[in-house]
PDB file of N, CA and C in Angstrom:
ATOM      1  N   UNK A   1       0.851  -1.166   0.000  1.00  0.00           N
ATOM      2  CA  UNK A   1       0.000   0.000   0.000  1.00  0.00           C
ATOM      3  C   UNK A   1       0.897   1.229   0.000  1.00  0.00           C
ATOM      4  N   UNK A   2       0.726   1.993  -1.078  1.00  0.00           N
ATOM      5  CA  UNK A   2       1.456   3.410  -1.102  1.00  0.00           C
ATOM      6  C   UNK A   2       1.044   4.170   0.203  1.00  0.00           C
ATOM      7  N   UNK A   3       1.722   4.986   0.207  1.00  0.00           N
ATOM      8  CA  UNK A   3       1.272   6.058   1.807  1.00  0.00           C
ATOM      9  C   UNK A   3       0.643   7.110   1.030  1.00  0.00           C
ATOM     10  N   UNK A   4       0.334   8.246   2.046  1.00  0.00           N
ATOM     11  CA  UNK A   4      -0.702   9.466   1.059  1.00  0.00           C
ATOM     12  C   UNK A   4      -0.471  10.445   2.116  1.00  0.00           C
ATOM     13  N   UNK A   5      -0.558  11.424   1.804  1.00  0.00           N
ATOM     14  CA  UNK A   5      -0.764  12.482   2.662  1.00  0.00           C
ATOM     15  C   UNK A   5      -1.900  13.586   3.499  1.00  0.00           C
ATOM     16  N   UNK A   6      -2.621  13.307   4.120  1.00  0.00           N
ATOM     17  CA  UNK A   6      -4.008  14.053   4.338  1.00  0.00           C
ATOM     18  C   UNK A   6      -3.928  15.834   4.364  1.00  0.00           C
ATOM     19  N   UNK A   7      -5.128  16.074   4.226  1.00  0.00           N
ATOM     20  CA  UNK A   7      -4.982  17.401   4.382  1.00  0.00           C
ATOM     21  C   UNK A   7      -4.709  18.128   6.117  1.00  0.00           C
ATOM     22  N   UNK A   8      -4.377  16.906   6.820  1.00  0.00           N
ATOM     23  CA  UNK A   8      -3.953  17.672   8.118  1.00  0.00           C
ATOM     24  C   UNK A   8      -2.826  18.148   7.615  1.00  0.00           C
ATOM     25  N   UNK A   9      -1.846  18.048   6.655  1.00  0.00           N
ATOM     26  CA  UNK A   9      -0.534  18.585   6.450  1.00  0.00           C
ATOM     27  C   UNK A   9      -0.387  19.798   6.755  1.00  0.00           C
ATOM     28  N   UNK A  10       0.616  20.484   7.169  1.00  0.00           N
ATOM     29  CA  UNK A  10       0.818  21.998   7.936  1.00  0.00           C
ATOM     30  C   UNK A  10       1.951  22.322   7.134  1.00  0.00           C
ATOM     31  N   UNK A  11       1.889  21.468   6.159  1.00  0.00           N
ATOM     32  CA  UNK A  11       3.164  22.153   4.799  1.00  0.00           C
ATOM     33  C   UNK A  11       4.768  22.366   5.566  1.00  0.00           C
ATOM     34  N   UNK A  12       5.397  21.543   6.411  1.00  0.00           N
ATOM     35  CA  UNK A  12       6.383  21.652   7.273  1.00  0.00           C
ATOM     36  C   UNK A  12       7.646  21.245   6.501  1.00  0.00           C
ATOM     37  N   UNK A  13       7.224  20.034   5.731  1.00  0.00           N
ATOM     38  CA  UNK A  13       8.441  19.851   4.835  1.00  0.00           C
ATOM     39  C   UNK A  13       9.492  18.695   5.583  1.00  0.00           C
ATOM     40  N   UNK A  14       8.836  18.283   6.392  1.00  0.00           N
ATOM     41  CA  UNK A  14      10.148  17.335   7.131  1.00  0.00           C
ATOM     42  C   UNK A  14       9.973  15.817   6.466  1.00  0.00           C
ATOM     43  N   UNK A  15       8.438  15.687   5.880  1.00  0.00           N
ATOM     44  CA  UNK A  15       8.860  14.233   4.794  1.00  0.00           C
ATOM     45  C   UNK A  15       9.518  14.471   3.944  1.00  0.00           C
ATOM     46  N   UNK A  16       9.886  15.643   3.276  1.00  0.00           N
ATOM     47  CA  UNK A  16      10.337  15.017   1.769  1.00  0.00           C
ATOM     48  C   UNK A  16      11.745  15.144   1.846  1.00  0.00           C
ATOM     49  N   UNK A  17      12.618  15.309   2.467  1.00  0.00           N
ATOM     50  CA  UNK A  17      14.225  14.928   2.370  1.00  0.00           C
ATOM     51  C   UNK A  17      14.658  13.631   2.867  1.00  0.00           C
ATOM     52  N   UNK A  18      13.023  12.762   3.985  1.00  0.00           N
ATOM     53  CA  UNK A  18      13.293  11.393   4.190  1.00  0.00           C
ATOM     54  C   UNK A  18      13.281  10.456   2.790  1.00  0.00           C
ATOM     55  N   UNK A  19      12.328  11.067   1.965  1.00  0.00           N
ATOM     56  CA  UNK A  19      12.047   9.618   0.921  1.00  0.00           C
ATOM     57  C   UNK A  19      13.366   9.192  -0.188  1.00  0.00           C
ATOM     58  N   UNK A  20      13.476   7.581   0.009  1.00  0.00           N
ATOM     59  CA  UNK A  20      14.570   7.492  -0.832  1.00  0.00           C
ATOM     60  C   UNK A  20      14.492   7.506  -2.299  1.00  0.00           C
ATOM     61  N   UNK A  21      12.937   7.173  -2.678  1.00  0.00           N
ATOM     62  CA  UNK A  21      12.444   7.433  -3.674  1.00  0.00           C
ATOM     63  C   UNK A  21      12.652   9.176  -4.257  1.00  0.00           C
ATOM     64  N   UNK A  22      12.366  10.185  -3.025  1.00  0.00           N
ATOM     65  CA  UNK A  22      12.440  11.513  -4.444  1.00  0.00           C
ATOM     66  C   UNK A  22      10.581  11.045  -4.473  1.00  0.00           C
ATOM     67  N   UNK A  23      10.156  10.686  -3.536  1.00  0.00           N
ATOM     68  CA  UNK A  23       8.489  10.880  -4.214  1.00  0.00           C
ATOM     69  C   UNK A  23       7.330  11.861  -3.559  1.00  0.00           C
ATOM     70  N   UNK A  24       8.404  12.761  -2.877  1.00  0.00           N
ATOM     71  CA  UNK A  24       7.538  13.787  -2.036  1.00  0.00           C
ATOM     72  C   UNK A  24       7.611  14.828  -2.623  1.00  0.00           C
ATOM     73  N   UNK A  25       6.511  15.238  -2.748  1.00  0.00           N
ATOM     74  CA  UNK A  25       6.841  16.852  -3.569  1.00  0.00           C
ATOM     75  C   UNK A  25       6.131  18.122  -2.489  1.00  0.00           C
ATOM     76  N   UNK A  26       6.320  19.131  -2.886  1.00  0.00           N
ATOM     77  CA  UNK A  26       5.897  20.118  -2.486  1.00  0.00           C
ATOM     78  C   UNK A  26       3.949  20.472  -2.794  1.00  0.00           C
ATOM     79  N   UNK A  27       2.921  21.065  -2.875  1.00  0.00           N
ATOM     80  CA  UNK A  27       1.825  21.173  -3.259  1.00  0.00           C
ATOM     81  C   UNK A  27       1.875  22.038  -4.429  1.00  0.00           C
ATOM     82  N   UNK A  28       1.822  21.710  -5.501  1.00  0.00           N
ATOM     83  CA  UNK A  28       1.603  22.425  -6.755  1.00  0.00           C
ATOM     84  C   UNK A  28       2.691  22.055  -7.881  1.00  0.00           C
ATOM     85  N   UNK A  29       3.749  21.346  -7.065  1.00  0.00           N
ATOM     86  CA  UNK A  29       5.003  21.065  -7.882  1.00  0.00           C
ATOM     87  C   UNK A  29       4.674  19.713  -8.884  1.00  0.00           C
ATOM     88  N   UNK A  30       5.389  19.902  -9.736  1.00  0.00           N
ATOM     89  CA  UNK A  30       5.511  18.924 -11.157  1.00  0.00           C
ATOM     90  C   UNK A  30       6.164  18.022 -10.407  1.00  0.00           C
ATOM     91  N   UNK A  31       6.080  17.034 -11.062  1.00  0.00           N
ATOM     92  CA  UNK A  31       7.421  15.367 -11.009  1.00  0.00           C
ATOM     93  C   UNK A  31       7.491  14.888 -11.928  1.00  0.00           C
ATOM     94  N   UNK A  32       8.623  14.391 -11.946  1.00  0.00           N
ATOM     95  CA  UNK A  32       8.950  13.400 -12.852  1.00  0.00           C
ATOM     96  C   UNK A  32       9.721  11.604 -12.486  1.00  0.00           C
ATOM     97  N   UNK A  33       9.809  11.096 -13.089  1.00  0.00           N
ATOM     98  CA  UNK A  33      10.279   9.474 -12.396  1.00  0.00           C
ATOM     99  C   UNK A  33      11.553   9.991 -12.387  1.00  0.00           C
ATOM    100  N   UNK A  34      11.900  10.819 -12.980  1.00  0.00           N
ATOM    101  CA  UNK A  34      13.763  10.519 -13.248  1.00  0.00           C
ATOM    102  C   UNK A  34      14.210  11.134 -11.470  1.00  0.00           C
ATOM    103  N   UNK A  35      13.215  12.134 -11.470  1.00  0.00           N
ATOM    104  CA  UNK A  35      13.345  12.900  -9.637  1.00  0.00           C
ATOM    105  C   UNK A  35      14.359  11.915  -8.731  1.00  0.00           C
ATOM    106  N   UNK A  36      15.376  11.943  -8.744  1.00  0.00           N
ATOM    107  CA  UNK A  36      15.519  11.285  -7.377  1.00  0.00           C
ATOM    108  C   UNK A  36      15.841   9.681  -7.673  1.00  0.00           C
ATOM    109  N   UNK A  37      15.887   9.210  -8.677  1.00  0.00           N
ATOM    110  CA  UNK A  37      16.232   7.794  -9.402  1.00  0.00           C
ATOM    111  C   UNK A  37      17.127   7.612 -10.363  1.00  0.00           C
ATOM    112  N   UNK A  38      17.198   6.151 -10.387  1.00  0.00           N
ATOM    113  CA  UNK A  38      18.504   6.115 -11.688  1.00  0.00           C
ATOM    114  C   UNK A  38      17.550   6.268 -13.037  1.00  0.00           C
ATOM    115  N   UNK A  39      16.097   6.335 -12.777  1.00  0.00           N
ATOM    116  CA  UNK A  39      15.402   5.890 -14.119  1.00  0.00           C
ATOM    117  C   UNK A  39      15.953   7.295 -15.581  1.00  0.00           C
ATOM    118  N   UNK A  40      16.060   6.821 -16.488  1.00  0.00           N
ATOM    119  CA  UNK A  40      16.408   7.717 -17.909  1.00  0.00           C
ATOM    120  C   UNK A  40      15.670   6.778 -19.062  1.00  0.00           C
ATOM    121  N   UNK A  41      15.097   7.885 -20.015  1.00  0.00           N
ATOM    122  CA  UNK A  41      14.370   7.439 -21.000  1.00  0.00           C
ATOM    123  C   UNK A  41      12.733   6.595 -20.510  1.00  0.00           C
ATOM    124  N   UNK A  42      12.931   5.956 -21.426  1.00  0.00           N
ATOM    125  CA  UNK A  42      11.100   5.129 -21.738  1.00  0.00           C
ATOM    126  C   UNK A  42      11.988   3.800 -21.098  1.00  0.00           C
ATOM    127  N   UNK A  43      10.623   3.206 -20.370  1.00  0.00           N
ATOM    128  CA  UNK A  43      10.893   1.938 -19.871  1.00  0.00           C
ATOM    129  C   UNK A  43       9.410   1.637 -19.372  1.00  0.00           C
ATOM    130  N   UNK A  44       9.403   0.412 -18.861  1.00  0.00           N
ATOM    131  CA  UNK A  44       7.608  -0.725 -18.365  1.00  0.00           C
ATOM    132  C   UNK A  44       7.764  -0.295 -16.874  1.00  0.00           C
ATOM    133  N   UNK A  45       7.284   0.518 -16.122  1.00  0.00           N
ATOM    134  CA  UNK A  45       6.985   0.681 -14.595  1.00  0.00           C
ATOM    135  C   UNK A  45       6.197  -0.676 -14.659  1.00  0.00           C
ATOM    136  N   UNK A  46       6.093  -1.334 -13.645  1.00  0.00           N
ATOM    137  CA  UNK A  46       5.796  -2.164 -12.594  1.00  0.00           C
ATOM    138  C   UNK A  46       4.641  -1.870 -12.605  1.00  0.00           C
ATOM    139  N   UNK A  47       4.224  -0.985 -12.605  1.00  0.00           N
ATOM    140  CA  UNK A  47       2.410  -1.041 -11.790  1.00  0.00           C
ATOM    141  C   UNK A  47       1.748   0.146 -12.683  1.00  0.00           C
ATOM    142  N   UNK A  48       2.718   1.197 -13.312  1.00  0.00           N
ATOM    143  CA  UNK A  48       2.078   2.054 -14.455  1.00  0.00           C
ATOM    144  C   UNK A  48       2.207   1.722 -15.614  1.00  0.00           C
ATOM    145  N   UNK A  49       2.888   1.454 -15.577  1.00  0.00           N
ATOM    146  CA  UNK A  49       2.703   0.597 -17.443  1.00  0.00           C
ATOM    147  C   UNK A  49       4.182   1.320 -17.771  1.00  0.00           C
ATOM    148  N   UNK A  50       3.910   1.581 -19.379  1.00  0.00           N
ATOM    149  CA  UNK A  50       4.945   2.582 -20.260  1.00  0.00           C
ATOM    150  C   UNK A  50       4.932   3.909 -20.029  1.00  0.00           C
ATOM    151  N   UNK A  51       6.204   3.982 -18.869  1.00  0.00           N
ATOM    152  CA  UNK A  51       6.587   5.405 -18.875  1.00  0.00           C
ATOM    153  C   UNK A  51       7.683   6.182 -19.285  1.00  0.00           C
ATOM    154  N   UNK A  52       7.548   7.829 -19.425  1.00  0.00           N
ATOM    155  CA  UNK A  52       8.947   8.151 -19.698  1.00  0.00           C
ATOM    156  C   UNK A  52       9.756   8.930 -18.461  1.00  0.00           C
ATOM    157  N   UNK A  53      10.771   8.388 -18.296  1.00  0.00           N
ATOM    158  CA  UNK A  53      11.136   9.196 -17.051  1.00  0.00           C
ATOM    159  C   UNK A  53      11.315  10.239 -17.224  1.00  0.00           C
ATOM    160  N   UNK A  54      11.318  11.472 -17.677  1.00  0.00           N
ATOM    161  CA  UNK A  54      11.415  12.462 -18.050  1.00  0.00           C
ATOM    162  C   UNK A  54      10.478  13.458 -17.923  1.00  0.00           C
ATOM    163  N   UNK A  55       9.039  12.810 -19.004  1.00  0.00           N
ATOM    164  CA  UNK A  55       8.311  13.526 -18.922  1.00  0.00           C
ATOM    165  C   UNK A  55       7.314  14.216 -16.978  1.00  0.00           C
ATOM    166  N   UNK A  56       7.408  15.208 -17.619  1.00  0.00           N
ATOM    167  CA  UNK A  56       6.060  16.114 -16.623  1.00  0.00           C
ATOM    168  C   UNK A  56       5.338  15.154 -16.235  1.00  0.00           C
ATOM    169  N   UNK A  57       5.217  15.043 -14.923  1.00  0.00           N
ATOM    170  CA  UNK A  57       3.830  14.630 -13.978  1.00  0.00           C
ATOM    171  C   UNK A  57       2.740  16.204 -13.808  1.00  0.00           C
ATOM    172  N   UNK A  58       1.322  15.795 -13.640  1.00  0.00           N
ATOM    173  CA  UNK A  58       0.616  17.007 -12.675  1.00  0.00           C
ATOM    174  C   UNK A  58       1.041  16.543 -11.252  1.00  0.00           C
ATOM    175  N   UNK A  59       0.679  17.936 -10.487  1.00  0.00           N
ATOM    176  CA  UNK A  59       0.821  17.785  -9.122  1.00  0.00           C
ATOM    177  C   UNK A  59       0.064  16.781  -8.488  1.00  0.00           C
ATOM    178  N   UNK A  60       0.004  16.706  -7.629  1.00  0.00           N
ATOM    179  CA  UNK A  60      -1.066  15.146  -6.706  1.00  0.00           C
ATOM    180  C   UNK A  60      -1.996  15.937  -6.159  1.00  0.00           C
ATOM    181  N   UNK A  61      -1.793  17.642  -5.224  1.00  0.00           N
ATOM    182  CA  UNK A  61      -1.746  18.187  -4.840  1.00  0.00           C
ATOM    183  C   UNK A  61      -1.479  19.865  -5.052  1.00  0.00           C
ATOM    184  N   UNK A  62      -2.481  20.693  -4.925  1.00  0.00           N
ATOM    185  CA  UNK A  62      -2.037  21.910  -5.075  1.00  0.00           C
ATOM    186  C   UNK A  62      -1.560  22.396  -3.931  1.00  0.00           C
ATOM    187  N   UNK A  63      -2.067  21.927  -2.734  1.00  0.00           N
ATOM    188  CA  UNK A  63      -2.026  23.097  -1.687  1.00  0.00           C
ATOM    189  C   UNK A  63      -0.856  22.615  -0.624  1.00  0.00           C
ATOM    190  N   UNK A  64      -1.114  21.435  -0.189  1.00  0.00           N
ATOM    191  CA  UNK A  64      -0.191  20.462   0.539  1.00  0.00           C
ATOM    192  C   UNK A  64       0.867  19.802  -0.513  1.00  0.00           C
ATOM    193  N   UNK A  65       2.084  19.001   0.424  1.00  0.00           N
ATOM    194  CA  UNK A  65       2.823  18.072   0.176  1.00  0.00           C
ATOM    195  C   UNK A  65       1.942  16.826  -0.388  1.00  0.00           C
ATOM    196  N   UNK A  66       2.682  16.292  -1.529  1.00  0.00           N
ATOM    197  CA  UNK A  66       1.811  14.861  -1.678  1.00  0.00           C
ATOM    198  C   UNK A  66       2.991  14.286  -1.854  1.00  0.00           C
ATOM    199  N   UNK A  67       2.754  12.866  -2.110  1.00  0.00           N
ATOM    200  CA  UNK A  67       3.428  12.026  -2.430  1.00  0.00           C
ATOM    201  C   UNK A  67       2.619  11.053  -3.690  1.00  0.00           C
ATOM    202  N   UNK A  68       3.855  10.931  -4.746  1.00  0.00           N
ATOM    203  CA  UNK A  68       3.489  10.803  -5.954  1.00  0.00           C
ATOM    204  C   UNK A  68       3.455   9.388  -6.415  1.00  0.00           C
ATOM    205  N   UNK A  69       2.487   8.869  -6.004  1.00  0.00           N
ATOM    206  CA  UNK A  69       2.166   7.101  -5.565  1.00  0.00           C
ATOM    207  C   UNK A  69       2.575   5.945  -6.427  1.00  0.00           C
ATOM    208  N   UNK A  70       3.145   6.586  -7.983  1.00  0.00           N
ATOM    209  CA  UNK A  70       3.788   5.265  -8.740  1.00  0.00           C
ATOM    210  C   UNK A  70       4.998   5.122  -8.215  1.00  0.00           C
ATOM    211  N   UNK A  71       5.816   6.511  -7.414  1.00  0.00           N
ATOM    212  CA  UNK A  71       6.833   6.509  -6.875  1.00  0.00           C
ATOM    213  C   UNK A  71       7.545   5.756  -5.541  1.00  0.00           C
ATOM    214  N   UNK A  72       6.638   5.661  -4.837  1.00  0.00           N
ATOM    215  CA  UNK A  72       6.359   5.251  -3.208  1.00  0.00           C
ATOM    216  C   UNK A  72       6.580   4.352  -2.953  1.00  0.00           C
ATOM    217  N   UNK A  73       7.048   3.512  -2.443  1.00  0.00           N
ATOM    218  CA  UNK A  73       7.592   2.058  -2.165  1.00  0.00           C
ATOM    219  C   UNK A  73       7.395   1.568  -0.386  1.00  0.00           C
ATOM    220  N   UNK A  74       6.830   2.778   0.087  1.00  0.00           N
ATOM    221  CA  UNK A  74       6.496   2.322   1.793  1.00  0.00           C
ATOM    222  C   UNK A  74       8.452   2.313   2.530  1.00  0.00           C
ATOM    223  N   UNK A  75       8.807   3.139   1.962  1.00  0.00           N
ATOM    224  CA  UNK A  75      10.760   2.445   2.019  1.00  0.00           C
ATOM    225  C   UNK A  75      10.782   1.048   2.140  1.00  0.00           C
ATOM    226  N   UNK A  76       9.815   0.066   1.310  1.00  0.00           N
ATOM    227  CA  UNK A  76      10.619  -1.417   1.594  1.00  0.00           C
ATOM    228  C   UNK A  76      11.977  -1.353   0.971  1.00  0.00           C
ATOM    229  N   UNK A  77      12.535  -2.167   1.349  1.00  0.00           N
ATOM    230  CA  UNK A  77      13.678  -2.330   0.463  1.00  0.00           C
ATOM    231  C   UNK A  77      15.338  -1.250   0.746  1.00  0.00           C
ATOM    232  N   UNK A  78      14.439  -0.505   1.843  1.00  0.00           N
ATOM    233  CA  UNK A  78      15.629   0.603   2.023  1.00  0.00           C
ATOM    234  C   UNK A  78      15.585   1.300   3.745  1.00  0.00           C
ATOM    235  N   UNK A  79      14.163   0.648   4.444  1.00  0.00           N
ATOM    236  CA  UNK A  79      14.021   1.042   6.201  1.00  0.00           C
ATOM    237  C   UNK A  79      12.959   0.271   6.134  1.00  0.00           C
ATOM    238  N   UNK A  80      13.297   0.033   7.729  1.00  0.00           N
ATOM    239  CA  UNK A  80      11.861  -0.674   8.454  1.00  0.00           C
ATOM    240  C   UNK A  80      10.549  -0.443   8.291  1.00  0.00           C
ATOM    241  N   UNK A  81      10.389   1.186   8.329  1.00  0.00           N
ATOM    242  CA  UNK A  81       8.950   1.723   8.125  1.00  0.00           C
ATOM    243  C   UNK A  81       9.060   2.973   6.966  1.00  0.00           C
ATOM    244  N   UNK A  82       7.757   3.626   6.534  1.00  0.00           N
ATOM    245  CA  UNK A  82       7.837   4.618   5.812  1.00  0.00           C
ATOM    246  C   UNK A  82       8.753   6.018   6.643  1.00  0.00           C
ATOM    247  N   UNK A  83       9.463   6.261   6.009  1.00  0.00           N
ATOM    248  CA  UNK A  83      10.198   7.805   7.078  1.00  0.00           C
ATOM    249  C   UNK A  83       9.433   8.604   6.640  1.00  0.00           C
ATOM    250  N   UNK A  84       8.352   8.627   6.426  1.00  0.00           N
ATOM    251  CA  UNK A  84       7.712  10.120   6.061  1.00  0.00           C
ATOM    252  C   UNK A  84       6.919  10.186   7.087  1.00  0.00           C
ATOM    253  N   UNK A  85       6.093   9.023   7.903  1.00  0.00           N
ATOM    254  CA  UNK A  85       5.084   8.873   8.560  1.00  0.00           C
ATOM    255  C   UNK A  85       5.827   8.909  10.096  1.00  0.00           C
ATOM    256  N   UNK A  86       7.019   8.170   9.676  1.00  0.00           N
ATOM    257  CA  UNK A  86       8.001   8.374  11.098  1.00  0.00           C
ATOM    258  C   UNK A  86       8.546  10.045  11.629  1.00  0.00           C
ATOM    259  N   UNK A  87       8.433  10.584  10.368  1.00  0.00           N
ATOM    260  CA  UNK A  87       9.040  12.431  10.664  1.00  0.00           C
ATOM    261  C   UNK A  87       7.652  13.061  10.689  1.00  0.00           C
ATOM    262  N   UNK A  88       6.788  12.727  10.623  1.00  0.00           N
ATOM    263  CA  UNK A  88       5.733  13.605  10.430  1.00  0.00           C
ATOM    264  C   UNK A  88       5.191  14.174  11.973  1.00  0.00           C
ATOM    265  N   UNK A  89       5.229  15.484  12.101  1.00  0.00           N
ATOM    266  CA  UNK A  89       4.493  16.019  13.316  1.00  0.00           C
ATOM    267  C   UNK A  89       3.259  15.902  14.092  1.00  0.00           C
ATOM    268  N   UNK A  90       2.477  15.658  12.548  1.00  0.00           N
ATOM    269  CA  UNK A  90       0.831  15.998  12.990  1.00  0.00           C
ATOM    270  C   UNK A  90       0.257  14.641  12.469  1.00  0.00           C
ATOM    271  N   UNK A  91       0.883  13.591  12.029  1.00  0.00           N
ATOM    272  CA  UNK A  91       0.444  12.145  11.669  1.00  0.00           C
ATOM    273  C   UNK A  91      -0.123  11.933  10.773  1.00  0.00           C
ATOM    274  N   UNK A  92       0.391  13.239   9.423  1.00  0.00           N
ATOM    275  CA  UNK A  92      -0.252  12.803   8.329  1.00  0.00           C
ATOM    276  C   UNK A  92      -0.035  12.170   7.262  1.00  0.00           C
ATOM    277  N   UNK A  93       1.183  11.324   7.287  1.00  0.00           N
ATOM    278  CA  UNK A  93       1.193  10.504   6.446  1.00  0.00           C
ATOM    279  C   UNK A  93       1.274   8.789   6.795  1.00  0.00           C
ATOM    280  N   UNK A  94      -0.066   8.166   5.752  1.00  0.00           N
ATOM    281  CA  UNK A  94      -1.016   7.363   6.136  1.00  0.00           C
ATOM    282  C   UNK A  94      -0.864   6.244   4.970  1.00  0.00           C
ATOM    283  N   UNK A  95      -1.253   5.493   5.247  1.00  0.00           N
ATOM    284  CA  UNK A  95      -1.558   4.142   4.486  1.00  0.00           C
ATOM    285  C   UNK A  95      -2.829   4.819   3.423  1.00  0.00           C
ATOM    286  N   UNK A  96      -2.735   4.122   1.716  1.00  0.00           N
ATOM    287  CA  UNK A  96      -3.543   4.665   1.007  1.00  0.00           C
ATOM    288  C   UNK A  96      -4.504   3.597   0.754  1.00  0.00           C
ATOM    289  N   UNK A  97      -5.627   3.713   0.843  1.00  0.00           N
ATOM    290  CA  UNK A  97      -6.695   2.693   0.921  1.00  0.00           C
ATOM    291  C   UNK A  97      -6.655   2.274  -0.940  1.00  0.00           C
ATOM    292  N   UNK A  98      -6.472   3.458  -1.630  1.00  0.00           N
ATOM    293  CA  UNK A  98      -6.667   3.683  -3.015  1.00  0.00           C
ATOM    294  C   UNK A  98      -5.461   2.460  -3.496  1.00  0.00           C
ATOM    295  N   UNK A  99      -4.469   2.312  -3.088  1.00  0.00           N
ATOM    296  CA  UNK A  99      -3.274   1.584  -3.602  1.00  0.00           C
ATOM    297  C   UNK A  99      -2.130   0.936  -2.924  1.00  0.00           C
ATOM    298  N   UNK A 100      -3.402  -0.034  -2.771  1.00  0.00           N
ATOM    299  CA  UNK A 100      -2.803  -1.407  -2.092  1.00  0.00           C
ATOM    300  C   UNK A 100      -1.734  -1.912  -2.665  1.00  0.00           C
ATOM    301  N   UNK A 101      -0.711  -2.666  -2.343  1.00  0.00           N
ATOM    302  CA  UNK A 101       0.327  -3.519  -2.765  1.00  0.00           C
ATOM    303  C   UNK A 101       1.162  -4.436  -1.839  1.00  0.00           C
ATOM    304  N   UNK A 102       1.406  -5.214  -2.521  1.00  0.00           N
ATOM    305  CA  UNK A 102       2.234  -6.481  -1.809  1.00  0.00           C
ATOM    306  C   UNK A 102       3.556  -5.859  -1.713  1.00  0.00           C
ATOM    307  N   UNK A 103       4.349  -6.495  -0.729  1.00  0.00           N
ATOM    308  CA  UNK A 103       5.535  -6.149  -0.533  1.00  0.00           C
ATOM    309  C   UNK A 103       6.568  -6.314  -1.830  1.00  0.00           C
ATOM    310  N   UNK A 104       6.218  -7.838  -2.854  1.00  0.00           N
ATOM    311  CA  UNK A 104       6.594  -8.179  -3.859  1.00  0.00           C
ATOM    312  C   UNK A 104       6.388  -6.714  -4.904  1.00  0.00           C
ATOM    313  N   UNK A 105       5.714  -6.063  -5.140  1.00  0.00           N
ATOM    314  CA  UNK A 105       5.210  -5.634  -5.603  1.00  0.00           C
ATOM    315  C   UNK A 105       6.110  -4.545  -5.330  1.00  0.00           C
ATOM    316  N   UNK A 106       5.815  -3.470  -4.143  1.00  0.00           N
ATOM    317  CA  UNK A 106       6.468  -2.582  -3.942  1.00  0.00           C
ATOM    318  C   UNK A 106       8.077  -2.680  -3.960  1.00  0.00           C
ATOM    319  N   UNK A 107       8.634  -4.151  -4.240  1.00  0.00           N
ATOM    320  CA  UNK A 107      10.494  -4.156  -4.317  1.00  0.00           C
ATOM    321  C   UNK A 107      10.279  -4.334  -5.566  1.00  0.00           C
ATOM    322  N   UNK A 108       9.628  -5.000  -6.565  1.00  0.00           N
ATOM    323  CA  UNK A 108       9.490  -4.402  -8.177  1.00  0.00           C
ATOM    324  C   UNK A 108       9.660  -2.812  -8.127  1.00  0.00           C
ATOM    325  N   UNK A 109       9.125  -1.638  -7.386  1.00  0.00           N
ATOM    326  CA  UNK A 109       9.081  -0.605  -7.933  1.00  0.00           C
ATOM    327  C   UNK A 109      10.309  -0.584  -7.558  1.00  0.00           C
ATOM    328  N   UNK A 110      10.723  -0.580  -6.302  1.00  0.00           N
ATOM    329  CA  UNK A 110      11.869  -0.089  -5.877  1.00  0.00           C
ATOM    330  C   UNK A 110      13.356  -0.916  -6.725  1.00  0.00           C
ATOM    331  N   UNK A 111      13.186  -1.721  -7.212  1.00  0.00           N
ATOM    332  CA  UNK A 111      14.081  -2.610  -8.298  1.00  0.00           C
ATOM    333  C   UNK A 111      13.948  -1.571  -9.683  1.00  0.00           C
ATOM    334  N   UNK A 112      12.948  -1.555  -9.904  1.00  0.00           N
ATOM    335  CA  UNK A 112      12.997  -0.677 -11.257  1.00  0.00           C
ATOM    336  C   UNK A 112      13.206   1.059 -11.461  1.00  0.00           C
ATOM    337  N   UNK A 113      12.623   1.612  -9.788  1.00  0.00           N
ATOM    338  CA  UNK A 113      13.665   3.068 -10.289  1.00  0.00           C
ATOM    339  C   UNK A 113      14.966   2.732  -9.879  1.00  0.00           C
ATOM    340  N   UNK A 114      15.588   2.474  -9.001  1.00  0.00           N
ATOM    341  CA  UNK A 114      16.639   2.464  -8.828  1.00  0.00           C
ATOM    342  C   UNK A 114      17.854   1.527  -8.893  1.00  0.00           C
ATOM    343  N   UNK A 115      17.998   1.563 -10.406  1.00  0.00           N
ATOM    344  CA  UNK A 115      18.833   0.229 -11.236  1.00  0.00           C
ATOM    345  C   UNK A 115      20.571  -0.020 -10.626  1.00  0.00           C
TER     346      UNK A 115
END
């Protein structure tokens, strides 16, 4: 299950220098896969299909921090728990009901951005 961010967020900024992914953004900010990964060019994401790392994402989020959920991996593969939910002040970052995943699943993502 990807994590998510609620609108309790108080815009503090202390998740997004935890994620090893690069999948926290600011509220209104663009992404891209390449953010923060080894990914370059067109390649098969795991769970999005055919992407380009390059191209423009929309925001998740205008107003708050989001986190950009093809990105997100729960840190398996890299800490015990999510560090975003572990730094968070006000407890807003949460398990996403929207996007469930197996652990298998989430070390595919984390196998495929970061080659």
């Amino acid at each position: 299950m990807a994590i998510m961010i609620t609108d309790a967020c108080i815009n503090c900024g202390a998740c997004e220098p935890e994620c090893p992914n690069n999948a926290i953004y600011e509220g209104g900010a663009e992404w891209t896969f390449a953010d923060g990964t080894g990914l370059k060019g067109e390649g098969a994401h795991p769970s999005a299909g055919p992407i380009n790392a390059e191209s423009t994402q929309e925001p998740g989020s205008m107003d708050v921090y989001y986190i950009a959920t093809d990105k997100c991996t729960e840190c398996v593969g890299f800490h015990d728990e999510p560090q975003c939910a572990a730094v968070c002040p006000v407890d807003c970052c949460v398990d996403d009901p929207d996007h469930e995943e197996s652990e298998d699943q989430l070390l595919a993502k984390k196998a495929f951005m970061h080659l």
